[in-house]
Protein backbone atom coordinates (compact mmCIF):
# COMPACT_ATOMS: atom_id res chain seq x y z
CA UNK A 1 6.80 10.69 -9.21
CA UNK A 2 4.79 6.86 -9.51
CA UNK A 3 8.21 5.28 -9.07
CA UNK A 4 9.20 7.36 -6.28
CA UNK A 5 5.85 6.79 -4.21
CA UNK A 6 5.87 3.10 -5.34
CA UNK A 7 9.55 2.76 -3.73
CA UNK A 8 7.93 4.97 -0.83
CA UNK A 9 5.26 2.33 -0.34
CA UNK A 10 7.67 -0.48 -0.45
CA UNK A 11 10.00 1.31 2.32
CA UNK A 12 7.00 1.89 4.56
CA UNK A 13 5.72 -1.96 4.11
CA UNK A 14 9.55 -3.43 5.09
CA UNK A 15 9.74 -0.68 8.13
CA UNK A 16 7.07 -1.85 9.65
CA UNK A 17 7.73 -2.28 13.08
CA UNK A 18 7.45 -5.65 14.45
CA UNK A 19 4.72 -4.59 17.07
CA UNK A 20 2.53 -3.21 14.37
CA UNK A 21 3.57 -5.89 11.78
CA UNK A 22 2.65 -8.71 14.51
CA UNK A 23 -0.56 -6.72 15.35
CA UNK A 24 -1.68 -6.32 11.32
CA UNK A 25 -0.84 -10.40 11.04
CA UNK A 26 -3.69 -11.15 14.37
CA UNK A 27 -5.96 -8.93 13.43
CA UNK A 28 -5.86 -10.63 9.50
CA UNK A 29 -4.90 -13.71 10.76
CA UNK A 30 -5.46 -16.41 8.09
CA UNK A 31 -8.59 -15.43 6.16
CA UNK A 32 -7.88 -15.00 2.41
CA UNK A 33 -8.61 -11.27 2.19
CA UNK A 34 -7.84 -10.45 -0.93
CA UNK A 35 -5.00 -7.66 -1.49
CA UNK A 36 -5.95 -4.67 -3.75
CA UNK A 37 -3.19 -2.72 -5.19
CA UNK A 38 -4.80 0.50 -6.66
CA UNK A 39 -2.40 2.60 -8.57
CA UNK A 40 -2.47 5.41 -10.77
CA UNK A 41 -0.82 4.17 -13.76
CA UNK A 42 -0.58 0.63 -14.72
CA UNK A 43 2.26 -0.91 -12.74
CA UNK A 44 5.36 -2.37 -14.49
CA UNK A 45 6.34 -5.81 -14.29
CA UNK A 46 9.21 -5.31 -11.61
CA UNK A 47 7.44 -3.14 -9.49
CA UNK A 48 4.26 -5.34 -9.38
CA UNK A 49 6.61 -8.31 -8.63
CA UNK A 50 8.40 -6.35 -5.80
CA UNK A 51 5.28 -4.89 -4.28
CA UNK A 52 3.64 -8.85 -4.31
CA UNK A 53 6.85 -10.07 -2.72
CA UNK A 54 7.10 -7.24 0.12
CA UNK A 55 3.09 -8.70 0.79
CA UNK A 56 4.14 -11.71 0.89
CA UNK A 57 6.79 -11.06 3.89
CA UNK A 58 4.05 -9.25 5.10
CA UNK A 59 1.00 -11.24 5.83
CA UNK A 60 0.48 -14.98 6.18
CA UNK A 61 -0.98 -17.26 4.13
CA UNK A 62 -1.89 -17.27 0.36
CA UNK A 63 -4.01 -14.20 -0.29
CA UNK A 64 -5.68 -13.22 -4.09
CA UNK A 65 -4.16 -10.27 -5.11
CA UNK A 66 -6.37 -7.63 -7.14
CA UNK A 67 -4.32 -5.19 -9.10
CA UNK A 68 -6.84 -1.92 -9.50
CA UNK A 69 -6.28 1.42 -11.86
CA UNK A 70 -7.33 4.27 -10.12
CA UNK A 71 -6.58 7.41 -11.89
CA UNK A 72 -7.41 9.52 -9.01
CA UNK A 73 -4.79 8.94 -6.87
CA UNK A 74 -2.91 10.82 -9.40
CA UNK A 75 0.59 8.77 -8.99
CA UNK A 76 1.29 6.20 -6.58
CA UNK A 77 -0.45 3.51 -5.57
CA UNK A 78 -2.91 2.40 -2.32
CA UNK A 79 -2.31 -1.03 -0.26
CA UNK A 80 -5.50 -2.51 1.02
CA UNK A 81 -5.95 -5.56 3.00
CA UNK A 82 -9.26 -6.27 4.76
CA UNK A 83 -9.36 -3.17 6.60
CA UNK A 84 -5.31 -1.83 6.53
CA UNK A 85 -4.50 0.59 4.58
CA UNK A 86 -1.40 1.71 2.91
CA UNK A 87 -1.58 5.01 0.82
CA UNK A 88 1.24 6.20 -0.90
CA UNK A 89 0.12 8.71 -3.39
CA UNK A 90 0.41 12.20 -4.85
CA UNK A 91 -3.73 12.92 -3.71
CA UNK A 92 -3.03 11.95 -0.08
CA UNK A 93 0.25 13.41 0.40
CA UNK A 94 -1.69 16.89 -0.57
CA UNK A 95 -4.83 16.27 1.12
CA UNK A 96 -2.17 16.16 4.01
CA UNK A 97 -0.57 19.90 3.23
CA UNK A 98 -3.77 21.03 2.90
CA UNK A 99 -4.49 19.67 6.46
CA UNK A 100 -1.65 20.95 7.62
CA UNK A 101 -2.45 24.56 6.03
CA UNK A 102 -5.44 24.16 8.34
CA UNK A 103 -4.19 23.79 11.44
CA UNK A 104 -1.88 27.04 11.42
């Protein structure tokens, strides 16, 4: 399941579309947020690697990355830069059935 919502998160971060991906890049523009990378498990070498490289397509300029450990997410990780927000992981995607239980 953390590999799965990893590749998930690195799907979603090269499908951006370019109006949203242009919008993110103003909004940022070239102050050195940092990047924090939460995940549930420690991240393996490869994925870290691709998940800094899809960043780096992503948003200009050198930006500190912060790799966090957040156990309750319970798999998958969360993007965050300044005020974006990427979440792929298992406690959102069921906060989200349970919304959708909700609304029936």
């Amino acid at each position: 399941v953390q590999e799965r919502l990893v590749d998930m998160a690195l799907a979603e971060l090269e499908a951006l579309p370019s109006g949203r991906l242009e919008a993110l890049r103003k909004r940022l523009g070239t102050a050195p947020e940092a990047v924090i990378i939460a995940s549930a498990f420690p991240l393996p070498e490869g994925q870290r690697q691709r998940l800094e490289q899809a960043i780096a397509r992503l948003v200009p300029g050198e930006r500190p990355l912060r790799l966090e450990q957040d156990p309750g997410l319970l798999a998958g990780v969360r993007i965050t830069i300044g005020s974006w927000v990427l979440d792929a992981n298992l406690r959102q995607e069921l906060n989200g059935f349970v919304a959708l239980t909700r609304d029936e």
